[in-house]
C-alpha atoms as a PDB file:
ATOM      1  CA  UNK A   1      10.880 -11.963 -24.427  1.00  0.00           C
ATOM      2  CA  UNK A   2      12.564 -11.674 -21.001  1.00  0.00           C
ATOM      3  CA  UNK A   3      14.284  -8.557 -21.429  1.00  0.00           C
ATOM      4  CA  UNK A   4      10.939  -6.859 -22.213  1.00  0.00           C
ATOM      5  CA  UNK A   5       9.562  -7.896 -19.265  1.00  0.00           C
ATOM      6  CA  UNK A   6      12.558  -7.336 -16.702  1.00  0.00           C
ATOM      7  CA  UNK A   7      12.309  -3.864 -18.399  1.00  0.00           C
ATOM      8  CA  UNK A   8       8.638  -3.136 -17.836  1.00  0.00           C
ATOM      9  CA  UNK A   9       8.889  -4.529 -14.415  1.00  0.00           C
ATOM     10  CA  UNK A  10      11.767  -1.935 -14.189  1.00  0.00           C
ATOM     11  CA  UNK A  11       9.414   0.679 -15.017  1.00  0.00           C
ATOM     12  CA  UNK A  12       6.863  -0.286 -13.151  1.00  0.00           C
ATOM     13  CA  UNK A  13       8.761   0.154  -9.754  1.00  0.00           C
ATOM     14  CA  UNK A  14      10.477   3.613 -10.753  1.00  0.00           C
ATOM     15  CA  UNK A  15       6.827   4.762 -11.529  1.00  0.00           C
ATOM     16  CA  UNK A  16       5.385   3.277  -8.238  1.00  0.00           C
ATOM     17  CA  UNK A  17       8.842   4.810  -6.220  1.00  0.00           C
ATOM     18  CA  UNK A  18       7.874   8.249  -7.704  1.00  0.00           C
ATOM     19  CA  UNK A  19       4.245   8.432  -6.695  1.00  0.00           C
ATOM     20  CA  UNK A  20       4.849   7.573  -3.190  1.00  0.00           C
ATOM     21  CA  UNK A  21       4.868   9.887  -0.260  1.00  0.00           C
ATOM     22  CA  UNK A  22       8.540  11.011   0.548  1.00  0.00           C
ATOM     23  CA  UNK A  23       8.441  10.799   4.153  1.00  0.00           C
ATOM     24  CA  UNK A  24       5.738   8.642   6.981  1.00  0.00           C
ATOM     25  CA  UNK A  25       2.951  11.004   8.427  1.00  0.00           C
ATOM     26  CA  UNK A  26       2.765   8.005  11.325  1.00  0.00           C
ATOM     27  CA  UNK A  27       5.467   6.600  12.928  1.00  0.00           C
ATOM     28  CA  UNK A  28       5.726   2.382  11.955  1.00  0.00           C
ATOM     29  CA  UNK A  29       4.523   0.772  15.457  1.00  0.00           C
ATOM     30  CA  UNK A  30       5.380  -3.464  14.810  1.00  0.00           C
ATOM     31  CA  UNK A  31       5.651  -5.927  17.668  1.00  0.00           C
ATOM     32  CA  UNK A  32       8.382  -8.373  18.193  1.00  0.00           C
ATOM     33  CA  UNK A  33       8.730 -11.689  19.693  1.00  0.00           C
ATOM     34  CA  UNK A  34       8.059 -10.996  23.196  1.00  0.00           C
ATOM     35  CA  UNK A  35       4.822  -9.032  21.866  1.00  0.00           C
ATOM     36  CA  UNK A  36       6.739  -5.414  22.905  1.00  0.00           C
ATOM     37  CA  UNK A  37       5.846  -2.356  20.851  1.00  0.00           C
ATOM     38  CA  UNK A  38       9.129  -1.617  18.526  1.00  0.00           C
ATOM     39  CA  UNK A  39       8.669   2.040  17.165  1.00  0.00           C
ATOM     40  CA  UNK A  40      11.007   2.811  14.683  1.00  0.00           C
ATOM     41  CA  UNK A  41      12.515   6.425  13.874  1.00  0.00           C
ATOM     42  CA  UNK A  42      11.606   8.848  11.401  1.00  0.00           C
ATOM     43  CA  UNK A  43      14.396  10.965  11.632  1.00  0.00           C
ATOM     44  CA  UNK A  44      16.873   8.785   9.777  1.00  0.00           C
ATOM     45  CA  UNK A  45      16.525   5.766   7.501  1.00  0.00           C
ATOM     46  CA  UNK A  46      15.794   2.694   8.961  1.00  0.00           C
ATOM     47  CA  UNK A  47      16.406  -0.989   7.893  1.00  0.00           C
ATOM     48  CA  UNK A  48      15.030  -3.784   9.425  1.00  0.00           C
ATOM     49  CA  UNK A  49      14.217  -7.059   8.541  1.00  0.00           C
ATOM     50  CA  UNK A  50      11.520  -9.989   9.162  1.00  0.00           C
ATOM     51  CA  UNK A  51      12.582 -13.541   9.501  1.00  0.00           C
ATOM     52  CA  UNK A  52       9.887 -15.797  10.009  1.00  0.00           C
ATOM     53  CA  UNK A  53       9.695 -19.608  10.733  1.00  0.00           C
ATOM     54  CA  UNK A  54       7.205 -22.405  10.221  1.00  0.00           C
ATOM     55  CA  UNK A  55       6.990 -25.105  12.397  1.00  0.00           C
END
């Protein structure tokens, strides 16, 4: 049963990738700690990641 759905999950995401606009028409605006406007590139790929705490 789980290789069916691992499979179909599988598919799911290639067919979601495919639809999906190749490149941003805005640039991604986020804010960061400090509550400064982070812009991030369009030019290249860019990674970046999210850690979040609870307190």
């Amino acid at each position: 049963m789980k290789p069916k759905i691992l499979i179909l999950f599988f598919a799911s995401i290639l067919l979601l990738s495919a639809c999906g606009q190749k490149t941003l028409s805005e640039p991604v605006t986020l804010l960061n700690q400090d509550l400064d406007e982070v812009t991030f590139p369009q030019e290249k790929p860019t990674i970046f990641f999210f850690i979040t705490s609870y307190t």
